[in-house]
N, C-alpha and C. Protein backbone atom coordinates (compact mmCIF):
# COMPACT_ATOMS: atom_id res chain seq x y z
N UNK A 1 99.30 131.09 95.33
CA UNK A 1 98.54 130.18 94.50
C UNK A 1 98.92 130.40 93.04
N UNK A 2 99.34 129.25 92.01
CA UNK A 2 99.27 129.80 91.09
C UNK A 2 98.01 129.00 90.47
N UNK A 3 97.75 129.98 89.70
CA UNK A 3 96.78 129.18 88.40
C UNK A 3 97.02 129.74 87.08
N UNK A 4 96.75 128.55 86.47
CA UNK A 4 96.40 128.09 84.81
C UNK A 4 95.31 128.40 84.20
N UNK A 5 95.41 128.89 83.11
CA UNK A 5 94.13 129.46 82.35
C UNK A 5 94.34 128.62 80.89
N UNK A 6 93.29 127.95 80.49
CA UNK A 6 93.48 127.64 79.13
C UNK A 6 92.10 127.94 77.84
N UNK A 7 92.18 128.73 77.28
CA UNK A 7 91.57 129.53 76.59
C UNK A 7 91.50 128.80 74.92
N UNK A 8 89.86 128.30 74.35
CA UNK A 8 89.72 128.30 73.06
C UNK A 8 88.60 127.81 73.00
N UNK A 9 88.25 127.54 71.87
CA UNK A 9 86.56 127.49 71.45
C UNK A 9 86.39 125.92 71.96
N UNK A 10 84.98 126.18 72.21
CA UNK A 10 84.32 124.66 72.54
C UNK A 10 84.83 123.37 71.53
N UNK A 11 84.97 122.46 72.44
CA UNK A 11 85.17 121.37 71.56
C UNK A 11 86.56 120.90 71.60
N UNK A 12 87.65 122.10 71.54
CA UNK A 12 88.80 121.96 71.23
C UNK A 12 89.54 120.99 71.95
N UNK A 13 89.34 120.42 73.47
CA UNK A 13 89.74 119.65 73.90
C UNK A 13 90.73 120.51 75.46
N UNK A 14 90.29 121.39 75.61
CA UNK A 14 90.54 122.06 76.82
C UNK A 14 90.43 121.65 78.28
N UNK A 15 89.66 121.31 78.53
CA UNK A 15 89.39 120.04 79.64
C UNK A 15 89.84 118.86 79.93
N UNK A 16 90.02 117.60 78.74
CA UNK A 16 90.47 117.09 78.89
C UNK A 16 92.72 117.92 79.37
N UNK A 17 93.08 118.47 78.76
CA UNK A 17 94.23 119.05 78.52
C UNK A 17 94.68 119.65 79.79
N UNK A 18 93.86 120.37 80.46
CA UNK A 18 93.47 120.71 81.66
C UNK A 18 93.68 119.65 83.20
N UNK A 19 92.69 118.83 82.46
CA UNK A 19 92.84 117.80 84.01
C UNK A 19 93.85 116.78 83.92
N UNK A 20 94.59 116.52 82.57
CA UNK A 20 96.13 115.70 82.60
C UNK A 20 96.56 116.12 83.02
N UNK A 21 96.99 117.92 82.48
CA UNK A 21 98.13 118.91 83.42
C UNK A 21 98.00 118.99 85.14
N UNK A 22 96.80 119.03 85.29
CA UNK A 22 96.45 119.05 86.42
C UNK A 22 97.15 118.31 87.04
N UNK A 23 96.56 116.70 87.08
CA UNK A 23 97.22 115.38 87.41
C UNK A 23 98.36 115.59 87.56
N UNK A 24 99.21 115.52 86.39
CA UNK A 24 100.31 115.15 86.46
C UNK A 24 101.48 116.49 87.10
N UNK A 25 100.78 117.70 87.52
CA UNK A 25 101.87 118.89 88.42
C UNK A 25 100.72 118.70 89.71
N UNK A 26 99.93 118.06 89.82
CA UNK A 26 99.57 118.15 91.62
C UNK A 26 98.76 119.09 91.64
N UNK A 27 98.09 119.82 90.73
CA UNK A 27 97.25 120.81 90.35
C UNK A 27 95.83 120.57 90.93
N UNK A 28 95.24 121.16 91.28
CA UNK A 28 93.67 121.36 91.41
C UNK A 28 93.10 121.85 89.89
N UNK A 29 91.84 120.68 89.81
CA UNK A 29 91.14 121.14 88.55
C UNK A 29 89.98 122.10 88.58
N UNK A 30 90.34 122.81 87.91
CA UNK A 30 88.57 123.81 88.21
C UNK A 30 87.59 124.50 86.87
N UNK A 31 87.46 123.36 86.65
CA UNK A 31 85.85 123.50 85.51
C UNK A 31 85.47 124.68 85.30
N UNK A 32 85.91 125.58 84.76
CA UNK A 32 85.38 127.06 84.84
C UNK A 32 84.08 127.03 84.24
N UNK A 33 83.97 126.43 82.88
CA UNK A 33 82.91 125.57 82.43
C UNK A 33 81.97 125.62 83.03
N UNK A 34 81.98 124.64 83.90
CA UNK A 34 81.19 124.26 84.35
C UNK A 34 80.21 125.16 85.08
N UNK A 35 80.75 126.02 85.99
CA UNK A 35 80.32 127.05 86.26
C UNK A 35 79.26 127.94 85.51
N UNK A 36 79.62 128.24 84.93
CA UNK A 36 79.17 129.24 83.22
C UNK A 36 77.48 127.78 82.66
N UNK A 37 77.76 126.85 82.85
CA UNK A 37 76.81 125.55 82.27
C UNK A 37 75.63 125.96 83.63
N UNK A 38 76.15 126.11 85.11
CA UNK A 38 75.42 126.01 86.26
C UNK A 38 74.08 127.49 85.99
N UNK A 39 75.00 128.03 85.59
CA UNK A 39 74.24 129.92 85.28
C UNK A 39 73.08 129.65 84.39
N UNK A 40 73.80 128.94 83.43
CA UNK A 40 72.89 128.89 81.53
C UNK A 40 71.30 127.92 82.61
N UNK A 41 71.65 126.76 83.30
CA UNK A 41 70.94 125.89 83.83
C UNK A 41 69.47 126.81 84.88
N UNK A 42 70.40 127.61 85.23
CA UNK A 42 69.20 128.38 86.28
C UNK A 42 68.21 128.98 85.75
N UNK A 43 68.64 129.87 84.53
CA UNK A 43 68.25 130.49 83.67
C UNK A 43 67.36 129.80 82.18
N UNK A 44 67.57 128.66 82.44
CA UNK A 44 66.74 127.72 81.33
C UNK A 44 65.24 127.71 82.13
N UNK A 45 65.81 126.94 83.43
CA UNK A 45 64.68 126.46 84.69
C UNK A 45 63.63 127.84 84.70
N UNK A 46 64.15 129.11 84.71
CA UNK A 46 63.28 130.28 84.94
C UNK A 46 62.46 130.34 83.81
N UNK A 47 62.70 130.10 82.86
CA UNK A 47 62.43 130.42 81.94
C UNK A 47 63.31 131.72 80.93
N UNK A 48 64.14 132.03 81.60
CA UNK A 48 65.02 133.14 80.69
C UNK A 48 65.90 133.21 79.50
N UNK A 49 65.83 133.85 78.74
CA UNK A 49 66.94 133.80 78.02
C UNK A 49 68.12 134.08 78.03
N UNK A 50 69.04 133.08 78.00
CA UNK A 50 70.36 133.21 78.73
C UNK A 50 71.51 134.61 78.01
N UNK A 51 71.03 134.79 76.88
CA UNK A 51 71.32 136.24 76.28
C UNK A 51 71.26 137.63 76.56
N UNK A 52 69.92 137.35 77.57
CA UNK A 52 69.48 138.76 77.24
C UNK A 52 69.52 139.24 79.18
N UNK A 53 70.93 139.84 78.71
CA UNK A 53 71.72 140.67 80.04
C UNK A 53 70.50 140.91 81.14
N UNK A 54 69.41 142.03 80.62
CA UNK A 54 68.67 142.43 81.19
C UNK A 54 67.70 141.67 82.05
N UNK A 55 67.75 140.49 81.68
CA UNK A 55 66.81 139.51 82.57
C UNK A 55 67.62 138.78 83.00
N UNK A 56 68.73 138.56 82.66
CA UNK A 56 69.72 137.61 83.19
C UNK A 56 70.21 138.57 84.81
N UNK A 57 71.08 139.54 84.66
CA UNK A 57 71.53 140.37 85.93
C UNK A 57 70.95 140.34 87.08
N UNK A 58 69.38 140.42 86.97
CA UNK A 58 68.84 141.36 88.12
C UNK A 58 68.45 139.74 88.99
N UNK A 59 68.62 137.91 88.37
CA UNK A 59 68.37 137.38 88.66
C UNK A 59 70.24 136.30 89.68
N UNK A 60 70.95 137.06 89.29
CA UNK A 60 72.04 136.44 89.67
C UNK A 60 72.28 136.30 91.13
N UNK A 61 71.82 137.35 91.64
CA UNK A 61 71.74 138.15 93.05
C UNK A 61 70.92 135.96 93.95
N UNK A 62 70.26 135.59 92.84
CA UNK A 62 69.69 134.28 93.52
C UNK A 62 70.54 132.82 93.63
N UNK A 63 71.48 133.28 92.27
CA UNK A 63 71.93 131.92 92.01
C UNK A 63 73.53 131.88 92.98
N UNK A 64 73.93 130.34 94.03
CA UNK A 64 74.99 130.22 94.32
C UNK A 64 75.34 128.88 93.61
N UNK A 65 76.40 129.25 93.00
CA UNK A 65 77.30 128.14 92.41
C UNK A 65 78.57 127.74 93.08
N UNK A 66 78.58 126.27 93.60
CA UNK A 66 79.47 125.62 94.23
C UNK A 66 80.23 124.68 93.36
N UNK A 67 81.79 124.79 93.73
CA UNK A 67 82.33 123.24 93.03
C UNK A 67 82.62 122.81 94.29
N UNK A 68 82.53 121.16 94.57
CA UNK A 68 83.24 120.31 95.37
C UNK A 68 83.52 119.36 94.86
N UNK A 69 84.10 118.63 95.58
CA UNK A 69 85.18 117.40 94.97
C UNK A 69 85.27 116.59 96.02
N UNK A 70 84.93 115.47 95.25
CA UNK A 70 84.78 114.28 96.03
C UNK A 70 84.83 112.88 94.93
N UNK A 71 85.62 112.25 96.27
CA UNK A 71 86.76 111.06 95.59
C UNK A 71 87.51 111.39 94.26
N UNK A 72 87.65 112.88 94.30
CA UNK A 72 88.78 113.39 93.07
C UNK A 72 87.72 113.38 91.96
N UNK A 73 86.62 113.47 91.89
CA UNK A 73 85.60 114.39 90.72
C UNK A 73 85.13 115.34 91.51
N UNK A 74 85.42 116.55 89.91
CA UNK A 74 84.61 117.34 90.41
C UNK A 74 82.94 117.41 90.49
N UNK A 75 81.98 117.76 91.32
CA UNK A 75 80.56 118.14 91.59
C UNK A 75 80.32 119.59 91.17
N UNK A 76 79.77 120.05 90.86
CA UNK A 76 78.91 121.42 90.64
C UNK A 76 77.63 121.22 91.23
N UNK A 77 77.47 122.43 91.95
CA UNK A 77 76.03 122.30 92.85
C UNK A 77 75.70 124.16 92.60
N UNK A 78 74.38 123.93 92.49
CA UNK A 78 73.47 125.22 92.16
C UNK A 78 72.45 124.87 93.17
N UNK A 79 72.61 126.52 94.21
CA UNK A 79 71.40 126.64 95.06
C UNK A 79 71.61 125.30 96.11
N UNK A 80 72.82 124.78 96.35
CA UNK A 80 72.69 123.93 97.41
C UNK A 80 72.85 122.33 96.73
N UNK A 81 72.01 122.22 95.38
CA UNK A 81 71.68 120.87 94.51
C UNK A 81 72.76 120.74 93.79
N UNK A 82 73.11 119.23 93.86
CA UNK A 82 74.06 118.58 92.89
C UNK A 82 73.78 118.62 91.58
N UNK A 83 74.31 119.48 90.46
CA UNK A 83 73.70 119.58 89.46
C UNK A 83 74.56 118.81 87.99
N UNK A 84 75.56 118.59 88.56
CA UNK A 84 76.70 117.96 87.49
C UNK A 84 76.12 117.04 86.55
N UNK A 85 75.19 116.01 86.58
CA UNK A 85 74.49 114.97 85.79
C UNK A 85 73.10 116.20 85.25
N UNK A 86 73.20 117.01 85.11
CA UNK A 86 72.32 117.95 84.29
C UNK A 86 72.80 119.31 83.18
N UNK A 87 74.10 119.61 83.19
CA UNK A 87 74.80 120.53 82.88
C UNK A 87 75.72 120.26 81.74
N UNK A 88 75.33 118.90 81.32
CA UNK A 88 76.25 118.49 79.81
C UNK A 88 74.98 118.30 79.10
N UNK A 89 74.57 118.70 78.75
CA UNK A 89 73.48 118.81 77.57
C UNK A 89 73.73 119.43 76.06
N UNK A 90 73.41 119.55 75.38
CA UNK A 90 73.78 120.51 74.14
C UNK A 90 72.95 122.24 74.78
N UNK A 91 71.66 121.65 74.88
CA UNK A 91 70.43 122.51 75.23
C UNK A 91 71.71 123.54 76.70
N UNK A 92 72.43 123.08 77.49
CA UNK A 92 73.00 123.86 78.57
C UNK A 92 73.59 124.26 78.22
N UNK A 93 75.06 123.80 76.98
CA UNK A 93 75.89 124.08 76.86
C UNK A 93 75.63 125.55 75.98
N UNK A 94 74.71 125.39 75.27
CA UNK A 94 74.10 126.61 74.41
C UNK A 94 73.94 128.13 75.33
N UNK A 95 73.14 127.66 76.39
CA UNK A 95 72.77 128.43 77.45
C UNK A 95 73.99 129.26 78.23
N UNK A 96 74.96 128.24 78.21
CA UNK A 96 76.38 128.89 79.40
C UNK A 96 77.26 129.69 78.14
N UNK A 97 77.10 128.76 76.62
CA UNK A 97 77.48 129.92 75.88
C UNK A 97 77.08 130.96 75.72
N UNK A 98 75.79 131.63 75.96
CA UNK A 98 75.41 132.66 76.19
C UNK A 98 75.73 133.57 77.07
N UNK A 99 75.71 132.76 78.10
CA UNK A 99 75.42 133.51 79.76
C UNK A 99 77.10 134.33 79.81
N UNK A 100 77.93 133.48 79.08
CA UNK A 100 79.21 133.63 79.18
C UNK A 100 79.85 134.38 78.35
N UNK A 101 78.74 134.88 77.78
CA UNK A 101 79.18 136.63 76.81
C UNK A 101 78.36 138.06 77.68
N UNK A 102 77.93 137.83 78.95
CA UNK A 102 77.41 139.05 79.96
C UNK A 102 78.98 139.36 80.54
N UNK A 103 79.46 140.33 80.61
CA UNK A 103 80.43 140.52 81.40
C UNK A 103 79.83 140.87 83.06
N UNK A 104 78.81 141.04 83.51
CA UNK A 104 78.57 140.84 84.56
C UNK A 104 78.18 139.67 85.44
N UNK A 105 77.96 138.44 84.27
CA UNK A 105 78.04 137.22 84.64
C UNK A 105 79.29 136.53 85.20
N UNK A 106 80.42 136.98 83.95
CA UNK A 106 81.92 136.53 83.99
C UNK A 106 82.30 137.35 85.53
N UNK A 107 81.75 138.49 85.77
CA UNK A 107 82.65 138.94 87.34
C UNK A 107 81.56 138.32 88.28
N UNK A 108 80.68 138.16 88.37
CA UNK A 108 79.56 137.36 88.99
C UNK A 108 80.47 135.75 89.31
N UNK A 109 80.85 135.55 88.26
CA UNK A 109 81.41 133.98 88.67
C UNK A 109 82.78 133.74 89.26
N UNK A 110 83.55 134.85 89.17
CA UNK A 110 84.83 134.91 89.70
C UNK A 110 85.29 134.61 90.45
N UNK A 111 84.31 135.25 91.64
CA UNK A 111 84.53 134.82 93.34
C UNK A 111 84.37 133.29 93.19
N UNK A 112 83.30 132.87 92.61
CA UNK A 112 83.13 131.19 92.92
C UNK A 112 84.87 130.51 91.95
N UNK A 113 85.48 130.74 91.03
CA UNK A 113 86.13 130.15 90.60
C UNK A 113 87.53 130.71 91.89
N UNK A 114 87.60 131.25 92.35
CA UNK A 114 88.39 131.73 93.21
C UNK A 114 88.09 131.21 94.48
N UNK A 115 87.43 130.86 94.68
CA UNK A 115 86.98 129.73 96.20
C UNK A 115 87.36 128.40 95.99
C-alpha cells in the first residue's frame, strides 16, 4: 500500500489538493481530518473539553470512528451514526483542533486511518 501524507495548517487547502491527487493517480481519499473533527464531536456532545487529555483519554476506550464511502464520498460515522453533515462546523473544527494535539488521541486514531 502506498500512502500520501500532506501536512499544513488549516485552511491551506490540503484537502482539496489531496482528493485531485487522489483522483487523478487512482488513489483512495482518506480525510484524516475528518477523523480528528469525529473525536472533537464526541467530546463536545459529553460535555468535555477537547483539550484537556485527562478527560479526554479515559473516554476514547467509547468512541468508534468509521470512514465509508459511498457513490465515491466519503461518510464519517461515530458510534455506528452518520456524522459527516455535523463535523464542519467552526465550533468542531476548534474541538478536533484540540483533540489533535493529545498524542494519545493521534495513536488512538491510527488504526481507524489504517482500515
Amino acid at each position: 500500500m502506498i500512502a500520501v501524507a500532506i501536512d499544513g495548517p488549516a485552511g491551506a487547502g490540503k484537502s482539496t489538493i489531496a482528493r485531485r491527487a487522489a483522483k487523478e493517480l487512482g488513489f483512495l481519499y482518506v480525510d484524516t481530518g475528518a477523523l480528528y473533527r469525529a473525536v472533537g464531536l464526541f467530546m463536545l456532545e459529553r460535555g468535555v473539553d477537547p483539550g484537556d487529555a485527562e478527560a479526554v483519554c479515559p473516554l476514547l476506550k467509547g468512541v468508534s470512528v468509521d470512514l465509508n464511502y459511498r457513490g465515491g464520498a466519503q461518510r464519517v460515522f461515530l458510534c455506528g451514526k452518520d456524522v459527516e453533515d455535523r463535523i464542519r462546523s467552526p465550533r468542531v473544527s476548534m474541538a478536533a483542533s484540540r483533540v489533535s494535539a493529545i498524542p494519545q488521541v493521534r495513536r488512538f486514531l491510527l488504526s481507524a486511518q489504517r482500515r
